[in-house]
N, C-alpha and C. Protein backbone atom coordinates (compact mmCIF):
# COMPACT_ATOMS: atom_id res chain seq x y z
N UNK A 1 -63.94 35.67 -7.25
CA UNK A 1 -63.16 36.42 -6.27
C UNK A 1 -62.15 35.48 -5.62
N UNK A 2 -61.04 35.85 -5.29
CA UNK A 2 -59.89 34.82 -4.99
C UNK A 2 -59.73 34.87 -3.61
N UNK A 3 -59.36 33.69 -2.51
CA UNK A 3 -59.59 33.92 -1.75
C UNK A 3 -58.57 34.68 -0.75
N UNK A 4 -58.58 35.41 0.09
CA UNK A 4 -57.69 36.14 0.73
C UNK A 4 -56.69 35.01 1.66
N UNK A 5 -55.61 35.79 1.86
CA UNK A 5 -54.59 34.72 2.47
C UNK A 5 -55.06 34.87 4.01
N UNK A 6 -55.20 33.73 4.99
CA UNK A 6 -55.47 33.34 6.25
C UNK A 6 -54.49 33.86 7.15
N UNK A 7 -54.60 34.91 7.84
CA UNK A 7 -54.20 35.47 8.62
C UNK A 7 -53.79 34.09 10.16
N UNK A 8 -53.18 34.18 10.85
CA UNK A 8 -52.43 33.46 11.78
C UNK A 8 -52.26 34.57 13.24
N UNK A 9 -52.27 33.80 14.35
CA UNK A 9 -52.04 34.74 15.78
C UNK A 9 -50.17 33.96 15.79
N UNK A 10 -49.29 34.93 15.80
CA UNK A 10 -47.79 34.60 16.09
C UNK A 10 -47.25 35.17 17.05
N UNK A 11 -46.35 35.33 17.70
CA UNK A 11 -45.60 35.15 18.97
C UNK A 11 -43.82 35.50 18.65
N UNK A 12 -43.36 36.49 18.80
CA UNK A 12 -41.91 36.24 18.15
C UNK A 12 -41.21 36.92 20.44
N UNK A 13 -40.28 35.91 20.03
CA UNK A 13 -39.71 36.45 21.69
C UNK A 13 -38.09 37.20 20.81
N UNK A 14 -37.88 38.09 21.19
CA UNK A 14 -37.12 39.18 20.61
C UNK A 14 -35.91 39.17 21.95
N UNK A 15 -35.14 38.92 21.66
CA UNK A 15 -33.54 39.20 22.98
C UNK A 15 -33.10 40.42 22.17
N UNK A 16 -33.06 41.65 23.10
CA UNK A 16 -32.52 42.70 22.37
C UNK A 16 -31.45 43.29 23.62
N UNK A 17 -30.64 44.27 22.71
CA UNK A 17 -29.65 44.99 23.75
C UNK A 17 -30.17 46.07 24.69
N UNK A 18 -29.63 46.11 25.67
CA UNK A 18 -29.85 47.27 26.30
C UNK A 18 -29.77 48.57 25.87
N UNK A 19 -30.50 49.37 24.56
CA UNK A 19 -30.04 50.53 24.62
C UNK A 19 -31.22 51.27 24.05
N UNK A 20 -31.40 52.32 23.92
CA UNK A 20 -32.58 53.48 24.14
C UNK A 20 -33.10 53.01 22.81
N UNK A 21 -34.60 52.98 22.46
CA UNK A 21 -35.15 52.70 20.66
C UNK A 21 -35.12 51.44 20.98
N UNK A 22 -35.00 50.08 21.73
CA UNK A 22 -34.95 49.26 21.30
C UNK A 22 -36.58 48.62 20.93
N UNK A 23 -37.21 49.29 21.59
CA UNK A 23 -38.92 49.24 21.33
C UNK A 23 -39.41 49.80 20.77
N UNK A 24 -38.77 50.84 20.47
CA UNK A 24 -39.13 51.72 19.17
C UNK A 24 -39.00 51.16 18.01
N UNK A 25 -37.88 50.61 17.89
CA UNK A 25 -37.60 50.00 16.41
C UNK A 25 -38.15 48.79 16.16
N UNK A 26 -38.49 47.93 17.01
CA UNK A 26 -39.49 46.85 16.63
C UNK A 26 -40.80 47.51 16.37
N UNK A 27 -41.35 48.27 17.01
CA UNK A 27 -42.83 48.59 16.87
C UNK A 27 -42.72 49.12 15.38
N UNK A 28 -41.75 50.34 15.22
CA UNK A 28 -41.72 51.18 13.74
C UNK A 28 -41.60 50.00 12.69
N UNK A 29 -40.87 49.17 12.88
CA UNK A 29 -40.86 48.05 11.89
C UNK A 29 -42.30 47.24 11.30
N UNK A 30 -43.08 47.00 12.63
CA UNK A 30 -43.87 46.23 12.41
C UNK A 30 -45.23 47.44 11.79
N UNK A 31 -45.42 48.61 12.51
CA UNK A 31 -45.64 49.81 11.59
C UNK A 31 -45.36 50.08 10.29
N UNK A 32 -44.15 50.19 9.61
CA UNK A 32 -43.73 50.18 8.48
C UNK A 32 -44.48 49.38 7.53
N UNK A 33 -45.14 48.62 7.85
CA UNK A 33 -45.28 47.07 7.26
C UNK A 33 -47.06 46.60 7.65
N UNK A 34 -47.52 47.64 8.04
CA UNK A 34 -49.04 47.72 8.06
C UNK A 34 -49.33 46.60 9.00
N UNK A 35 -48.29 45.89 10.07
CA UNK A 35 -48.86 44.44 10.66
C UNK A 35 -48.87 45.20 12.09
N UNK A 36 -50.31 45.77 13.07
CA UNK A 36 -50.25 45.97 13.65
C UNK A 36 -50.32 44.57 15.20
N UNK A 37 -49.64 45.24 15.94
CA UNK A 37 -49.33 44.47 17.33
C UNK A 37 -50.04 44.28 18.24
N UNK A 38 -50.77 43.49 18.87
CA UNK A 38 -51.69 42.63 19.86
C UNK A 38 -50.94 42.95 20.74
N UNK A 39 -50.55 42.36 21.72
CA UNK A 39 -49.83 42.87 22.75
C UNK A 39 -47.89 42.50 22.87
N UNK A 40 -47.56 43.27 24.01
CA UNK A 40 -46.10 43.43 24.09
C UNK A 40 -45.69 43.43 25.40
N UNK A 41 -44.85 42.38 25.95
CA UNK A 41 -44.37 42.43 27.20
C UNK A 41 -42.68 41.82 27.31
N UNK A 42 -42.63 42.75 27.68
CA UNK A 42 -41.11 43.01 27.93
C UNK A 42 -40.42 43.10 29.66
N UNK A 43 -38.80 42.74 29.54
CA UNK A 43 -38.33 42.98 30.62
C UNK A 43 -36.97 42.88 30.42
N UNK A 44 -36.07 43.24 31.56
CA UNK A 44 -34.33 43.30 31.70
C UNK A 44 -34.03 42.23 31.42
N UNK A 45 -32.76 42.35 31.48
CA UNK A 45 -31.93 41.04 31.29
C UNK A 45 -31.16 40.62 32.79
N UNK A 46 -32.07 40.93 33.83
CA UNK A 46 -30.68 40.67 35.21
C UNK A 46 -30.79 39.47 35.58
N UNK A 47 -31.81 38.65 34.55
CA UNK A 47 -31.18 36.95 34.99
C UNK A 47 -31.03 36.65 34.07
N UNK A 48 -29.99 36.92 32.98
CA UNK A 48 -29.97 36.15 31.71
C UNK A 48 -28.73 36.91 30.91
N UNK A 49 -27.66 35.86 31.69
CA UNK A 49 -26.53 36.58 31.04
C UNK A 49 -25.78 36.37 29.18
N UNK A 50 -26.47 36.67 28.90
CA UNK A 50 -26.52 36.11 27.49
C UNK A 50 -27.04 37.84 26.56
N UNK A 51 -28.32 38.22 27.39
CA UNK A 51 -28.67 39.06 26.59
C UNK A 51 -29.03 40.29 27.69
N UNK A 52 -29.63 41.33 27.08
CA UNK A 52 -29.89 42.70 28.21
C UNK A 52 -31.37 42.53 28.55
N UNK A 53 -32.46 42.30 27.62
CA UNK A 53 -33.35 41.98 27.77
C UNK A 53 -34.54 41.54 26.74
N UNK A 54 -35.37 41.01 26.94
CA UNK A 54 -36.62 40.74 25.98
C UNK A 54 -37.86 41.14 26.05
N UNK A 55 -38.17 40.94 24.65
CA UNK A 55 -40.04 41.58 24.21
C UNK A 55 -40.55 40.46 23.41
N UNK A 56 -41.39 40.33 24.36
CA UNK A 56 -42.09 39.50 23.82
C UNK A 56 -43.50 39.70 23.10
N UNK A 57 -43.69 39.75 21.54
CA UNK A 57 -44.42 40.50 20.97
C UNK A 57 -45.49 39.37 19.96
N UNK A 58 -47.16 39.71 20.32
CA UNK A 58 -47.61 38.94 19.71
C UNK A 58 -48.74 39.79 18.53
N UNK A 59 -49.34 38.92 17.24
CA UNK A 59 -49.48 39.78 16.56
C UNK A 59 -50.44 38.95 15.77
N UNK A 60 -51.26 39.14 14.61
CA UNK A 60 -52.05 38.31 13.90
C UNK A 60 -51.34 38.98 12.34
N UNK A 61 -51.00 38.19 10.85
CA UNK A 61 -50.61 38.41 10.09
C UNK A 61 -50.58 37.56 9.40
N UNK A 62 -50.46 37.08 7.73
CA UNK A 62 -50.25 36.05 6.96
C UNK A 62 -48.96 35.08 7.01
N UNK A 63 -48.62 34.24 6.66
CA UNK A 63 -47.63 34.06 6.36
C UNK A 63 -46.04 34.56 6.31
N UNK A 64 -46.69 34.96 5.11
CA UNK A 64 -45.25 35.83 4.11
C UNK A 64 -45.51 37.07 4.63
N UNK A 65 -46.27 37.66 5.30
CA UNK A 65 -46.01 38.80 6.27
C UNK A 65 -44.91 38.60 7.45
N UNK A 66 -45.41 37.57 8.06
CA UNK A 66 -44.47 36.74 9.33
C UNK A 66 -43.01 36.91 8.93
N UNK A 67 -42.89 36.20 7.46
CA UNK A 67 -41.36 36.02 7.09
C UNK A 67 -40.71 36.81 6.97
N UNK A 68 -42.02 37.99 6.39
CA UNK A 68 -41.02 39.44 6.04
C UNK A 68 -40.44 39.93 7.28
N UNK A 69 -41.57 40.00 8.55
CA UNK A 69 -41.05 40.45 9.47
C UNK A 69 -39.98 40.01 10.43
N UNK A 70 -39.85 38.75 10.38
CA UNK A 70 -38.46 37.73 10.67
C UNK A 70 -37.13 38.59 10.30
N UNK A 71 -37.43 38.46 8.75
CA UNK A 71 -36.16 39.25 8.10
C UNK A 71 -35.88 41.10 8.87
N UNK A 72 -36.68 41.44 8.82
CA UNK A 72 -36.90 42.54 9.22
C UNK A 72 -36.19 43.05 10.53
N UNK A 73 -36.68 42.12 11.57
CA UNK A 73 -36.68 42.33 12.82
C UNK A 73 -34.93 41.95 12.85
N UNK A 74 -35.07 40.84 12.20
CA UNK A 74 -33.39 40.12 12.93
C UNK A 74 -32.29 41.14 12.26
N UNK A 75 -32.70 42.05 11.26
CA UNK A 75 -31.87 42.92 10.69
C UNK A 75 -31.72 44.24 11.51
N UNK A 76 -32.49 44.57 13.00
CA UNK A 76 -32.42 45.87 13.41
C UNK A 76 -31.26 45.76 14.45
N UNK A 77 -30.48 46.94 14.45
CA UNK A 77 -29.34 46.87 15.25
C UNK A 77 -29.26 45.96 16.75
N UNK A 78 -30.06 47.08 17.32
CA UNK A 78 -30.78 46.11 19.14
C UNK A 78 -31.53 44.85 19.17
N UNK A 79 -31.16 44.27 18.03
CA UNK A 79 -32.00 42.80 17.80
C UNK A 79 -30.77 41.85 18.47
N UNK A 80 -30.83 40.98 19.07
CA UNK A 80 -29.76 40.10 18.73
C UNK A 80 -30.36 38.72 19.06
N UNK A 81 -31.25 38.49 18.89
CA UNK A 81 -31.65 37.03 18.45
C UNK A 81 -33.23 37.08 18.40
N UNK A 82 -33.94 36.33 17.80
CA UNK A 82 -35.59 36.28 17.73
C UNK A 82 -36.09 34.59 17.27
N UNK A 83 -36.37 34.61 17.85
CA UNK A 83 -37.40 33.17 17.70
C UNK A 83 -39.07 33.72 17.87
């Protein structure tokens, strides 16, 4: 039997725009993709003139799950930066 790939606890901080879905579309993403979400905390952007606001979203997943979702995430419209 081969052994299964080692799942990991990750952390992605998400700067997204101010506009309606923007939590929607991270969650549906990470939905899409069978990697369900540990917790999520979010807030405005009224000290951080750079972006509207962030979510900060943590999660347990493999690897090459992680990466997919990297790609994923940084590709949704209300994304505009993720570390």
């Amino acid at each position: 039997m081969a052994d299964e790939p080692t799942k990991k606890h990750w952390v992605f901080r998400v700067r997204v725009a101010d506009r309606a879905g923007a939590l929607t579309s991270i969650a549906s993403a990470f939905s899409n993709r069978s990697v369900s979400i540990d917790t999520v905390v979010g807030h405005g952007g009224d000290y951080a003139p750079t972006h509207d606001g962030t979510i900060v979203v943590t999660f347990w997943c493999t690897e090459p799950e992680k990466d997919e979702m990297v790609r994923v995430c940084k590709r949704l419209s209300k994304v505009t930066d993720l570390e």
